[in-house]
PDB file of N, CA and C in Angstrom:
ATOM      1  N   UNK A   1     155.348  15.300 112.592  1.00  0.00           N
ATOM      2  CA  UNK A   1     154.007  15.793 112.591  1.00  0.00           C
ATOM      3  C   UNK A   1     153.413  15.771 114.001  1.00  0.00           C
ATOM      4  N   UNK A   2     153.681  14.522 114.649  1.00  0.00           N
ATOM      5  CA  UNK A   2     152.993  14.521 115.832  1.00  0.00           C
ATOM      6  C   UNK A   2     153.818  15.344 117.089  1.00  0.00           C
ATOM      7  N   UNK A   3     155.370  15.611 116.963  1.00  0.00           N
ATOM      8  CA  UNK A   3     155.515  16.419 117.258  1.00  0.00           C
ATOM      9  C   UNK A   3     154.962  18.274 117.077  1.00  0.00           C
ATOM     10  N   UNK A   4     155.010  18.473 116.102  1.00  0.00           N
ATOM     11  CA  UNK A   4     154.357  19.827 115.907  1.00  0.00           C
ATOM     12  C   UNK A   4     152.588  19.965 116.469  1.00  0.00           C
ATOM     13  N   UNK A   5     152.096  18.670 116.181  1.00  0.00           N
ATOM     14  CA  UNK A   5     150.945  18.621 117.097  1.00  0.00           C
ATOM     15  C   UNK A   5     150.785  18.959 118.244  1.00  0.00           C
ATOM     16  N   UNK A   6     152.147  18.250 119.337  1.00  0.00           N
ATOM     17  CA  UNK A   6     152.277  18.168 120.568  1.00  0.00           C
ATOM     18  C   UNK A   6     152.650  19.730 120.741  1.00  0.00           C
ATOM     19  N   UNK A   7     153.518  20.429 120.304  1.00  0.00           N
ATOM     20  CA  UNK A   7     153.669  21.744 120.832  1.00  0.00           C
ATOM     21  C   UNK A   7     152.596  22.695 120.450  1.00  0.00           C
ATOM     22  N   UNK A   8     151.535  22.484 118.964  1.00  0.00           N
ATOM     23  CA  UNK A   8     150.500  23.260 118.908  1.00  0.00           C
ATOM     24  C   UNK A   8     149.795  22.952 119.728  1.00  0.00           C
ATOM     25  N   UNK A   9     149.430  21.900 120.684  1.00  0.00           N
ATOM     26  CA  UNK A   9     148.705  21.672 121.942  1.00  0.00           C
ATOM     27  C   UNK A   9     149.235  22.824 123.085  1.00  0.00           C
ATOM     28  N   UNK A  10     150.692  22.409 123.260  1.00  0.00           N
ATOM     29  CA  UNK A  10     150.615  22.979 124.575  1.00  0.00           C
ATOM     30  C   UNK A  10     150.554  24.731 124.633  1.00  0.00           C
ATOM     31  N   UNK A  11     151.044  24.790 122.967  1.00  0.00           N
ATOM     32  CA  UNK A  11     151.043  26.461 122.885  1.00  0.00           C
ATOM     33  C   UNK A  11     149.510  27.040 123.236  1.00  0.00           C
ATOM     34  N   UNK A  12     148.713  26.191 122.713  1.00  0.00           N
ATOM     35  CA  UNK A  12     146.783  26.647 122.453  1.00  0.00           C
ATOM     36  C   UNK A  12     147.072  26.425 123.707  1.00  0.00           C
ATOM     37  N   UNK A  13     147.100  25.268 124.824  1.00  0.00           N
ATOM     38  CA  UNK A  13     146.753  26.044 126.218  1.00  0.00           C
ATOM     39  C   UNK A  13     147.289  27.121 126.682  1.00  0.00           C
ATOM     40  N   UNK A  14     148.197  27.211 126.603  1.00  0.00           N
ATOM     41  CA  UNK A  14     149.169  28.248 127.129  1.00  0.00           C
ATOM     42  C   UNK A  14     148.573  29.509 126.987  1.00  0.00           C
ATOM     43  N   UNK A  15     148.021  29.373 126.002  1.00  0.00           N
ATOM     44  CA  UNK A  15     147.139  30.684 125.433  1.00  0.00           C
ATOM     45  C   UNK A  15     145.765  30.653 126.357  1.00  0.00           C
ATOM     46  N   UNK A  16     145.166  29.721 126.348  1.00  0.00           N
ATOM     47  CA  UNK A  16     143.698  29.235 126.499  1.00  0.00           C
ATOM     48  C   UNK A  16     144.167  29.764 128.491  1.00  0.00           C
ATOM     49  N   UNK A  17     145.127  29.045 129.294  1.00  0.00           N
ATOM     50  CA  UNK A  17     145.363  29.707 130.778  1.00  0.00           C
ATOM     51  C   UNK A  17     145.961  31.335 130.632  1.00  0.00           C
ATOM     52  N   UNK A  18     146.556  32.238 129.560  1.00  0.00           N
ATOM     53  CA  UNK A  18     146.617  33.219 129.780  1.00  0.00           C
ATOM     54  C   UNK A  18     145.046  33.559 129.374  1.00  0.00           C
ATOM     55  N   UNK A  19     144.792  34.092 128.567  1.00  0.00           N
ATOM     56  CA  UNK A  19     143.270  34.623 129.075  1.00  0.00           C
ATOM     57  C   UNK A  19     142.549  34.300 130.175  1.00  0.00           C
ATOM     58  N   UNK A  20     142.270  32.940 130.476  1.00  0.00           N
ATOM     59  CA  UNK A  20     141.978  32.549 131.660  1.00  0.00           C
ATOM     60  C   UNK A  20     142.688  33.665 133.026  1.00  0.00           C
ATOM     61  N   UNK A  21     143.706  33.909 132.742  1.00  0.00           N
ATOM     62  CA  UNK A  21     144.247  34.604 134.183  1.00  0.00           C
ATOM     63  C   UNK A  21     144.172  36.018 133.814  1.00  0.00           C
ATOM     64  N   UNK A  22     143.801  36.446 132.824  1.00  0.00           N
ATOM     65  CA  UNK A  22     143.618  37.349 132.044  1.00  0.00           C
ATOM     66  C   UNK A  22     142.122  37.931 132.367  1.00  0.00           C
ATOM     67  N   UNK A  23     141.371  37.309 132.320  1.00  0.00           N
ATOM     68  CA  UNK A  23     140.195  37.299 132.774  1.00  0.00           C
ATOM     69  C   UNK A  23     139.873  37.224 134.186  1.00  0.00           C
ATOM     70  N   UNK A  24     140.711  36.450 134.557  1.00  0.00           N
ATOM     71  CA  UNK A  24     140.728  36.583 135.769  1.00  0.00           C
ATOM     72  C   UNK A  24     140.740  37.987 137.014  1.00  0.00           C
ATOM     73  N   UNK A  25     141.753  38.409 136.227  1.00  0.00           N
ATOM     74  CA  UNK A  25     142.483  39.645 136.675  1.00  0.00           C
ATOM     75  C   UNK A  25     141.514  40.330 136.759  1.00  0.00           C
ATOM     76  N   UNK A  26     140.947  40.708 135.427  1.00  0.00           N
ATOM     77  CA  UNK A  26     139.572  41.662 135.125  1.00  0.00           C
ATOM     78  C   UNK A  26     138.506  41.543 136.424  1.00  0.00           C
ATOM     79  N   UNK A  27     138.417  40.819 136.498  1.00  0.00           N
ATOM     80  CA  UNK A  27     137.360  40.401 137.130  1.00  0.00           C
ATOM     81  C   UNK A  27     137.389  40.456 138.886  1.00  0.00           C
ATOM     82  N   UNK A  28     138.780  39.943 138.924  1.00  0.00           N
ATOM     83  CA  UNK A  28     139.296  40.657 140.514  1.00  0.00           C
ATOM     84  C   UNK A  28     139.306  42.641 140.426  1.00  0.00           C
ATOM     85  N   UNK A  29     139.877  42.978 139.649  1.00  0.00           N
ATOM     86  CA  UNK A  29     139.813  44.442 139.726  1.00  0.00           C
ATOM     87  C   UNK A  29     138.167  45.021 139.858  1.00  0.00           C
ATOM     88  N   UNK A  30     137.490  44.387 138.707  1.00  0.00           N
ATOM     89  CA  UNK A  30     136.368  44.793 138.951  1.00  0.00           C
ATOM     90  C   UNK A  30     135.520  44.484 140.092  1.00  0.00           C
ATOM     91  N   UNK A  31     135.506  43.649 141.060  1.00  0.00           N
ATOM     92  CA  UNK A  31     135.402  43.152 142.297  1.00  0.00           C
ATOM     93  C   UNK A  31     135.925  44.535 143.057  1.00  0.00           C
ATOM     94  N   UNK A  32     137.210  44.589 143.033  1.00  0.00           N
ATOM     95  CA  UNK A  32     138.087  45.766 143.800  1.00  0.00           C
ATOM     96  C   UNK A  32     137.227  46.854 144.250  1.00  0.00           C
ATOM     97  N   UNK A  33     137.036  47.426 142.520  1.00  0.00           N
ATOM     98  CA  UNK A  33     136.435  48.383 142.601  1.00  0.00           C
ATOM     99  C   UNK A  33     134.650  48.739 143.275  1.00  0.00           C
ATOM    100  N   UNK A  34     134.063  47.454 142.933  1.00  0.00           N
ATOM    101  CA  UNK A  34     132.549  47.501 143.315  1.00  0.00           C
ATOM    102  C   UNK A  34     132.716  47.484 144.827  1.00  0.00           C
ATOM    103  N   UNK A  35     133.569  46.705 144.858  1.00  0.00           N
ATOM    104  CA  UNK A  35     133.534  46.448 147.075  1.00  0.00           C
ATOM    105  C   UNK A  35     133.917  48.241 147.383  1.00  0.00           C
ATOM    106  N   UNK A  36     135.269  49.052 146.863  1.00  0.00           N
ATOM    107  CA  UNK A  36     135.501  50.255 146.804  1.00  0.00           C
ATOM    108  C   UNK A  36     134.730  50.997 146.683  1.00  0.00           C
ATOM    109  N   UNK A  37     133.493  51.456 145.681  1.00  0.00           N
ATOM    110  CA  UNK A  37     132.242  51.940 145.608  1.00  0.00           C
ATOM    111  C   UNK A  37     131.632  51.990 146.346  1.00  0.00           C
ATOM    112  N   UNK A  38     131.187  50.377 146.715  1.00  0.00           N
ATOM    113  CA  UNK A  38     129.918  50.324 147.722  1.00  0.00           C
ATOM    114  C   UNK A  38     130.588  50.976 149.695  1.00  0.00           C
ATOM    115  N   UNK A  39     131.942  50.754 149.907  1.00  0.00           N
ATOM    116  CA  UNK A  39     132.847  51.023 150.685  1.00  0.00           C
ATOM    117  C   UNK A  39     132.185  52.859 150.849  1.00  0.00           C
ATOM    118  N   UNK A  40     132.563  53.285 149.697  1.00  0.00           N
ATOM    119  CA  UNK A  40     132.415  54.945 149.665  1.00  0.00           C
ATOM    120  C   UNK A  40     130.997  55.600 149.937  1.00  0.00           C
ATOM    121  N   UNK A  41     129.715  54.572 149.415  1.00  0.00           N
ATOM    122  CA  UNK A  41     128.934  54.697 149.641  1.00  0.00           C
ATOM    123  C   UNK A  41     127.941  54.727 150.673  1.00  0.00           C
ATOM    124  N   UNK A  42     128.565  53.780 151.542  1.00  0.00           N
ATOM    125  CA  UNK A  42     128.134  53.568 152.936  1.00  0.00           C
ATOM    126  C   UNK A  42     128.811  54.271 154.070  1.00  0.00           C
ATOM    127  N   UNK A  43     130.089  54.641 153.092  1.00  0.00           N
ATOM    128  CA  UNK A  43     130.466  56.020 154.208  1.00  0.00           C
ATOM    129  C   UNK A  43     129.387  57.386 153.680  1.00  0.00           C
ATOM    130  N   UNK A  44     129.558  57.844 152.855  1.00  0.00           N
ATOM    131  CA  UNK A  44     128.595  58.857 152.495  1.00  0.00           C
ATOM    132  C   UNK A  44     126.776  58.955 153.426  1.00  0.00           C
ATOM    133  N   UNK A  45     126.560  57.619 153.174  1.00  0.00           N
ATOM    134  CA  UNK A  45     124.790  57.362 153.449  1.00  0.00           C
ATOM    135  C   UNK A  45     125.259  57.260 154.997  1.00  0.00           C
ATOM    136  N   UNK A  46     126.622  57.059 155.949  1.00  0.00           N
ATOM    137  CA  UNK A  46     126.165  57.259 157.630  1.00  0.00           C
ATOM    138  C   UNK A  46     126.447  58.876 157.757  1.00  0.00           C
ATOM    139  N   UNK A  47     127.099  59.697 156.612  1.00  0.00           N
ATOM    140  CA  UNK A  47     127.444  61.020 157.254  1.00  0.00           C
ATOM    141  C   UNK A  47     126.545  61.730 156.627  1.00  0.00           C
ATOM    142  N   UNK A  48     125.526  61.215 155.911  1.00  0.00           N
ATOM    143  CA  UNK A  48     124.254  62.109 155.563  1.00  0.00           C
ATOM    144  C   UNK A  48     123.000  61.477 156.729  1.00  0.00           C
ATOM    145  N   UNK A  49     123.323  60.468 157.632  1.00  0.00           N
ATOM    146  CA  UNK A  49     122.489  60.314 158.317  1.00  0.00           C
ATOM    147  C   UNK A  49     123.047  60.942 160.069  1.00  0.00           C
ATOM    148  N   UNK A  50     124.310  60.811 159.895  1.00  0.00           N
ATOM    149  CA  UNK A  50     124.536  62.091 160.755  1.00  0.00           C
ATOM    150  C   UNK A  50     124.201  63.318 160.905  1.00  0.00           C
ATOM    151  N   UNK A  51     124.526  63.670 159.712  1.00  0.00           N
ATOM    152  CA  UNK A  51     123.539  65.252 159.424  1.00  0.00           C
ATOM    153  C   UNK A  51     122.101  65.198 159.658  1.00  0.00           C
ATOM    154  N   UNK A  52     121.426  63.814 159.323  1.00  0.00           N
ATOM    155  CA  UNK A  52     120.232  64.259 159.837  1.00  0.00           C
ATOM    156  C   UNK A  52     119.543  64.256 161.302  1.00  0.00           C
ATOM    157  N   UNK A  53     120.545  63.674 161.741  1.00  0.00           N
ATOM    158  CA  UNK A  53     120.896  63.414 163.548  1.00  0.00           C
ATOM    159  C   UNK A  53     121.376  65.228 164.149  1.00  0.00           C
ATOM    160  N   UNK A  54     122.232  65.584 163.426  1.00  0.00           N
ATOM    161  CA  UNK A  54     122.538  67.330 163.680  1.00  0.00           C
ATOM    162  C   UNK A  54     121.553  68.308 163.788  1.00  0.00           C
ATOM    163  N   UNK A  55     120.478  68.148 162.636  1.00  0.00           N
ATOM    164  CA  UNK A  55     119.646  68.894 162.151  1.00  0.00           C
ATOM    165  C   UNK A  55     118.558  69.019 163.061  1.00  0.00           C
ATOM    166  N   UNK A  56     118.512  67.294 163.251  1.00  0.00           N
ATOM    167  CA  UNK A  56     117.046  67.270 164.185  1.00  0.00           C
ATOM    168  C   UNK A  56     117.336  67.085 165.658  1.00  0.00           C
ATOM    169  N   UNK A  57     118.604  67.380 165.902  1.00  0.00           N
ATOM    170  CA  UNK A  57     118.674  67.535 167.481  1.00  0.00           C
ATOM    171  C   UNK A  57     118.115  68.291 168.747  1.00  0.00           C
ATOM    172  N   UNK A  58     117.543  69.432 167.678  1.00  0.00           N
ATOM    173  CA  UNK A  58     117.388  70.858 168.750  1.00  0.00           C
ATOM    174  C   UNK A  58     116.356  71.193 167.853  1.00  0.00           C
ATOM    175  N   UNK A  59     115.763  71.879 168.878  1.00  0.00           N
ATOM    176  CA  UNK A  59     114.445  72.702 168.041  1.00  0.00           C
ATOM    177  C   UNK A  59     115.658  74.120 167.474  1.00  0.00           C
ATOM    178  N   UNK A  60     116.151  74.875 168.505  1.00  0.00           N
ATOM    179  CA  UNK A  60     117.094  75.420 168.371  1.00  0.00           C
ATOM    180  C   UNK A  60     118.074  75.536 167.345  1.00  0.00           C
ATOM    181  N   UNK A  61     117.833  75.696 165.700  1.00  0.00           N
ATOM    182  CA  UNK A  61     118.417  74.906 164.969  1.00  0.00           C
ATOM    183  C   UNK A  61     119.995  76.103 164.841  1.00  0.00           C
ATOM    184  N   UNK A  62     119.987  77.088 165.047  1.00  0.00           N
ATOM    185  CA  UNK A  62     121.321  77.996 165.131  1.00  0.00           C
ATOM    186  C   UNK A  62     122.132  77.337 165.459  1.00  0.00           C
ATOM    187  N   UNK A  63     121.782  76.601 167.109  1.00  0.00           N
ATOM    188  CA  UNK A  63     122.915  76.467 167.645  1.00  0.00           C
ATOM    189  C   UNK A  63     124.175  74.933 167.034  1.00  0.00           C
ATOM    190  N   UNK A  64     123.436  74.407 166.179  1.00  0.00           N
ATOM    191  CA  UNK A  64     123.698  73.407 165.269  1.00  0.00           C
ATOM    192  C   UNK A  64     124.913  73.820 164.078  1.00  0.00           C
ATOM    193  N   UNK A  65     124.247  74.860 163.678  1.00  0.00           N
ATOM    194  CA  UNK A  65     125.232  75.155 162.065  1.00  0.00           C
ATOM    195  C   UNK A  65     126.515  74.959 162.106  1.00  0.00           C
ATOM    196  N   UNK A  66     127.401  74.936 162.962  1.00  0.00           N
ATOM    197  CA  UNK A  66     128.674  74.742 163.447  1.00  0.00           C
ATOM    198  C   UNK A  66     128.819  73.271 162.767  1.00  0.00           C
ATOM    199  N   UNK A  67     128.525  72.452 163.596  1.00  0.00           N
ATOM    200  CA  UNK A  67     128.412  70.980 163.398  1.00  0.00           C
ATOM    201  C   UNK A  67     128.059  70.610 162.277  1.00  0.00           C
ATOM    202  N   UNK A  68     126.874  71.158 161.960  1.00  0.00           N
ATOM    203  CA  UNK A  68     126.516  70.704 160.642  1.00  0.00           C
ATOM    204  C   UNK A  68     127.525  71.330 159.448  1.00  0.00           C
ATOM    205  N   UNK A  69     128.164  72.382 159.377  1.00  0.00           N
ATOM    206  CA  UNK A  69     129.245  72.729 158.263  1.00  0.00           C
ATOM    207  C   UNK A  69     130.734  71.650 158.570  1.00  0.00           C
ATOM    208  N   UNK A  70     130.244  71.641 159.876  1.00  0.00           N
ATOM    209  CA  UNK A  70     131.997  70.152 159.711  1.00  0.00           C
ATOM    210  C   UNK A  70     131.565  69.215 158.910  1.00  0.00           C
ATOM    211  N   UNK A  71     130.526  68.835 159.500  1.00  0.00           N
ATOM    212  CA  UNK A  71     129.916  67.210 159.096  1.00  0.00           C
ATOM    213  C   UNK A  71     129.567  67.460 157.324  1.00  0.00           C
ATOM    214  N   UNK A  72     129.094  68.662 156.994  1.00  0.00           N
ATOM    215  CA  UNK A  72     129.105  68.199 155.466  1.00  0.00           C
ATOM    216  C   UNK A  72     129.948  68.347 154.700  1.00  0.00           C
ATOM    217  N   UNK A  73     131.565  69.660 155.182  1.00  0.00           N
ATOM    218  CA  UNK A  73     132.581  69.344 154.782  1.00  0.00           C
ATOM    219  C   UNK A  73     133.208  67.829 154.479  1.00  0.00           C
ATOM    220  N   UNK A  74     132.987  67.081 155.580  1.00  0.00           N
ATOM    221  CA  UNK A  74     133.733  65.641 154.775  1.00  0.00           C
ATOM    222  C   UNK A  74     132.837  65.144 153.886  1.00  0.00           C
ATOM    223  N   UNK A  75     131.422  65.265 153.431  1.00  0.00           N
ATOM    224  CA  UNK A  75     131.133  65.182 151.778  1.00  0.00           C
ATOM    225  C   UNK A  75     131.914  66.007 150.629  1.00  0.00           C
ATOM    226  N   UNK A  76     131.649  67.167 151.207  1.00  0.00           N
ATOM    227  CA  UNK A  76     132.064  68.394 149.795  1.00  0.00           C
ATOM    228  C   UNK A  76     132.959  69.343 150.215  1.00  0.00           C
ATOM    229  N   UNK A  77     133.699  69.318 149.658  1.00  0.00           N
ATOM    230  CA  UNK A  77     134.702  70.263 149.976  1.00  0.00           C
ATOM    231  C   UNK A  77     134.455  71.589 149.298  1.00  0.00           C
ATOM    232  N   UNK A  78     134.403  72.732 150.389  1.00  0.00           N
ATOM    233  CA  UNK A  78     134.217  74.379 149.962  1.00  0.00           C
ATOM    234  C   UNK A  78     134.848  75.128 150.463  1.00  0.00           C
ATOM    235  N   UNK A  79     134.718  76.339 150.250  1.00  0.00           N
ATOM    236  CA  UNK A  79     135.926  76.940 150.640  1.00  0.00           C
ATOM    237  C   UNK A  79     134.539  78.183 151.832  1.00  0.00           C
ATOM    238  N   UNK A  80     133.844  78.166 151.259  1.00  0.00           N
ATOM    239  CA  UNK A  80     132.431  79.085 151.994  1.00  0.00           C
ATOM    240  C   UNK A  80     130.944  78.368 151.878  1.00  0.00           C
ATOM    241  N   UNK A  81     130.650  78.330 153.064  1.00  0.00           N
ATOM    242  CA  UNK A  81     129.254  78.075 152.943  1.00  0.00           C
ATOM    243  C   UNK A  81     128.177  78.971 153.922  1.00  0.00           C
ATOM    244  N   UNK A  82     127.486  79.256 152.997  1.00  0.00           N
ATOM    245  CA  UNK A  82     125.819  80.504 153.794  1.00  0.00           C
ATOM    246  C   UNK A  82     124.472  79.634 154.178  1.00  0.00           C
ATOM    247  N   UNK A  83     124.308  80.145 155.130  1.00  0.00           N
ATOM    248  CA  UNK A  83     122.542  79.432 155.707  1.00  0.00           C
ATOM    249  C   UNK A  83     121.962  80.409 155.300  1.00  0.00           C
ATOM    250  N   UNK A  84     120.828  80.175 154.303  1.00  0.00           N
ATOM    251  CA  UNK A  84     119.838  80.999 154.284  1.00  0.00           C
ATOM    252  C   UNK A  84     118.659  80.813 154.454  1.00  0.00           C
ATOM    253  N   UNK A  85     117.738  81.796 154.797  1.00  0.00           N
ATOM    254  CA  UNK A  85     116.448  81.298 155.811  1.00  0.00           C
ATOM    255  C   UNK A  85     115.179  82.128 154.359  1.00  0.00           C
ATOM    256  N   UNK A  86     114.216  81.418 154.697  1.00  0.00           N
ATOM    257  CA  UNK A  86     113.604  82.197 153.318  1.00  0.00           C
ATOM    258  C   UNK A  86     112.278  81.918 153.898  1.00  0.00           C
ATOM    259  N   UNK A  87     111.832  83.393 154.096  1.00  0.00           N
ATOM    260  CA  UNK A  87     110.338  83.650 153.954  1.00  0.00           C
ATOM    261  C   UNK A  87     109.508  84.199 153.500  1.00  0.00           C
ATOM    262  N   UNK A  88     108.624  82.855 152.956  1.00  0.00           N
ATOM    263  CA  UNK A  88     107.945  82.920 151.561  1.00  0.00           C
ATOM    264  C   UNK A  88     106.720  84.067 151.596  1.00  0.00           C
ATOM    265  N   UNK A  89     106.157  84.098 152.474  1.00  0.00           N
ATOM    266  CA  UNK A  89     105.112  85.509 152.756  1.00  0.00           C
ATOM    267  C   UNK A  89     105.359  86.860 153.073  1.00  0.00           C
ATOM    268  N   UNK A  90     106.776  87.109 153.268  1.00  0.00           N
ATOM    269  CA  UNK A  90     107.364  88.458 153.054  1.00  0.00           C
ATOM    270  C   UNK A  90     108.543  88.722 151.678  1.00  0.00           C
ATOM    271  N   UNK A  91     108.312  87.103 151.219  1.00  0.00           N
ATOM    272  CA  UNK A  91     109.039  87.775 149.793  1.00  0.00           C
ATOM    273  C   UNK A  91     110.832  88.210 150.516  1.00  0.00           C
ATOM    274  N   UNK A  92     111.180  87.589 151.534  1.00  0.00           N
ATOM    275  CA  UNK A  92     112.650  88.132 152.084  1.00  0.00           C
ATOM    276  C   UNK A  92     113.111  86.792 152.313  1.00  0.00           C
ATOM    277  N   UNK A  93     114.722  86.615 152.516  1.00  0.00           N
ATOM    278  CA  UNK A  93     115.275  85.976 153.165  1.00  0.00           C
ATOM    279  C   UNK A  93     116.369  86.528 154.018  1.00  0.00           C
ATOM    280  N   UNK A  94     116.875  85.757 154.920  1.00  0.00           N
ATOM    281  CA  UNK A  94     117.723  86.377 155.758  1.00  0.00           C
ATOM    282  C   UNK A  94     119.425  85.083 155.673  1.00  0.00           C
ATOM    283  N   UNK A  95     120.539  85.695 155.966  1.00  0.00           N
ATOM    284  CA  UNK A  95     121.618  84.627 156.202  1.00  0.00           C
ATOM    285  C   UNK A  95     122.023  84.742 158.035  1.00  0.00           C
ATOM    286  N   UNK A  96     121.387  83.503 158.426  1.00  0.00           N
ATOM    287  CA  UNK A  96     121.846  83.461 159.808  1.00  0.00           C
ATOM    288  C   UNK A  96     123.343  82.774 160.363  1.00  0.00           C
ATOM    289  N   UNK A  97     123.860  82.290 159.341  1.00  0.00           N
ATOM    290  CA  UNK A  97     125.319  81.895 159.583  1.00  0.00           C
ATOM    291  C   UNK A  97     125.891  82.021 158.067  1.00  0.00           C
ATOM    292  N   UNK A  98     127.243  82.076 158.053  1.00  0.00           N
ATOM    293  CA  UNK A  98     128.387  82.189 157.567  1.00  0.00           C
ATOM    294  C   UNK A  98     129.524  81.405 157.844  1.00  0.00           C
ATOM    295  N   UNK A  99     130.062  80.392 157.161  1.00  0.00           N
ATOM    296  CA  UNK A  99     131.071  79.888 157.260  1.00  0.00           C
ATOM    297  C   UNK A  99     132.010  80.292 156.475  1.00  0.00           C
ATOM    298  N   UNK A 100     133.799  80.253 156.649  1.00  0.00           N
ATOM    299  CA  UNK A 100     134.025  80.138 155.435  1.00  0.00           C
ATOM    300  C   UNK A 100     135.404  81.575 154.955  1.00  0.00           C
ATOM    301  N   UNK A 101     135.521  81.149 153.840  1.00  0.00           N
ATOM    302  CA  UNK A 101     136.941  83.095 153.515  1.00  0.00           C
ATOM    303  C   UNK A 101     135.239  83.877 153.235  1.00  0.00           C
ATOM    304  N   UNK A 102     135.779  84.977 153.629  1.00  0.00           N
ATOM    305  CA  UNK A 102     135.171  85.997 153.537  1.00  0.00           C
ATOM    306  C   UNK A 102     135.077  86.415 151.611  1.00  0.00           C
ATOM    307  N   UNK A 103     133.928  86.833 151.023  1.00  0.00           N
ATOM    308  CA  UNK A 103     133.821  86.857 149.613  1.00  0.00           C
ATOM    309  C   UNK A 103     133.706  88.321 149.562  1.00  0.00           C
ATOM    310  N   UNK A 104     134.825  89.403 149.176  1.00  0.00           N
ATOM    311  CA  UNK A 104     134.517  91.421 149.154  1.00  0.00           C
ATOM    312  C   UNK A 104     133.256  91.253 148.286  1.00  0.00           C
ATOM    313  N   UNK A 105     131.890  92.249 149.314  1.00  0.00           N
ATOM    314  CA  UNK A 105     130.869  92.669 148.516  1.00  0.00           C
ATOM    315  C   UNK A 105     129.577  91.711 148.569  1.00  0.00           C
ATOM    316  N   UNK A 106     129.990  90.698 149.730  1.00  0.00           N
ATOM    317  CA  UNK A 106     129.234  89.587 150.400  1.00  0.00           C
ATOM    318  C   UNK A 106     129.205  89.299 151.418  1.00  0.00           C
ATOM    319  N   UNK A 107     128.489  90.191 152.384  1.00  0.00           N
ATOM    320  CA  UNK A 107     129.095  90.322 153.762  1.00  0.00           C
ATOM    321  C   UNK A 107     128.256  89.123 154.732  1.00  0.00           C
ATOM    322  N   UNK A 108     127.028  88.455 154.141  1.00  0.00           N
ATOM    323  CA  UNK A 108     126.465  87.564 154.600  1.00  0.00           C
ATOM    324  C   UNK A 108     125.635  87.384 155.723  1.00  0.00           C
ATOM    325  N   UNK A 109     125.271  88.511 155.824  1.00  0.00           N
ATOM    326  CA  UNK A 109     124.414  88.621 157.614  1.00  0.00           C
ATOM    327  C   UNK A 109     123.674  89.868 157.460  1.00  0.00           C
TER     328      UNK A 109
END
């Protein structure tokens, strides 16, 4: 009897340190991942504060668009991107740059 005691002891720990490392695990991954997140995030929030360093460099804002389509490529990946300028008291807008494959029937300028 007190044998079968002794091994239902050590089996219940055995059990009781796998979850334990079991849990453990969980809990390192989820660590992993939050440090990974916050990692991605603080890259994102310096290359949207780059962009706003691009934007507001020049009164001149043309001569910018270059820079600014690199710099938001490493957020989003596209294959084309258009500047468009919009003025609200003539009811028009205009596209002063074009990045990008060419779209037939969208000539952009």
């Amino acid at each position: 009897m007190r044998l079968g005691e002794g091994v239902a002891s050590q089996i219940a720990g055995a059990i009781s340190l796998s979850r334990l490392l079991s849990q453990r695990r969980s809990a390192e991954l989820a660590l992993k991942k939050s440090e990974e997140e916050a990692r991605r995030l603080a890259q994102e929030n310096a290359i949207m504060a780059e962009i706003g360093r691009i934007i507001c460099s020049t009164l001149d804002i043309e001569s910018v668009y270059e820079r600014f389509t690199e710099t938001v490529r490493k957020l989003i990946c596209f294959d084309r991107m258009a500047i468009n300028v919009i003025e609200p008291d003539s009811r028009t807008f205009s596209i002063p740059y074009v990045s990008g494959i060419e779209v037939p029937g969208r000539d952009g300028r």
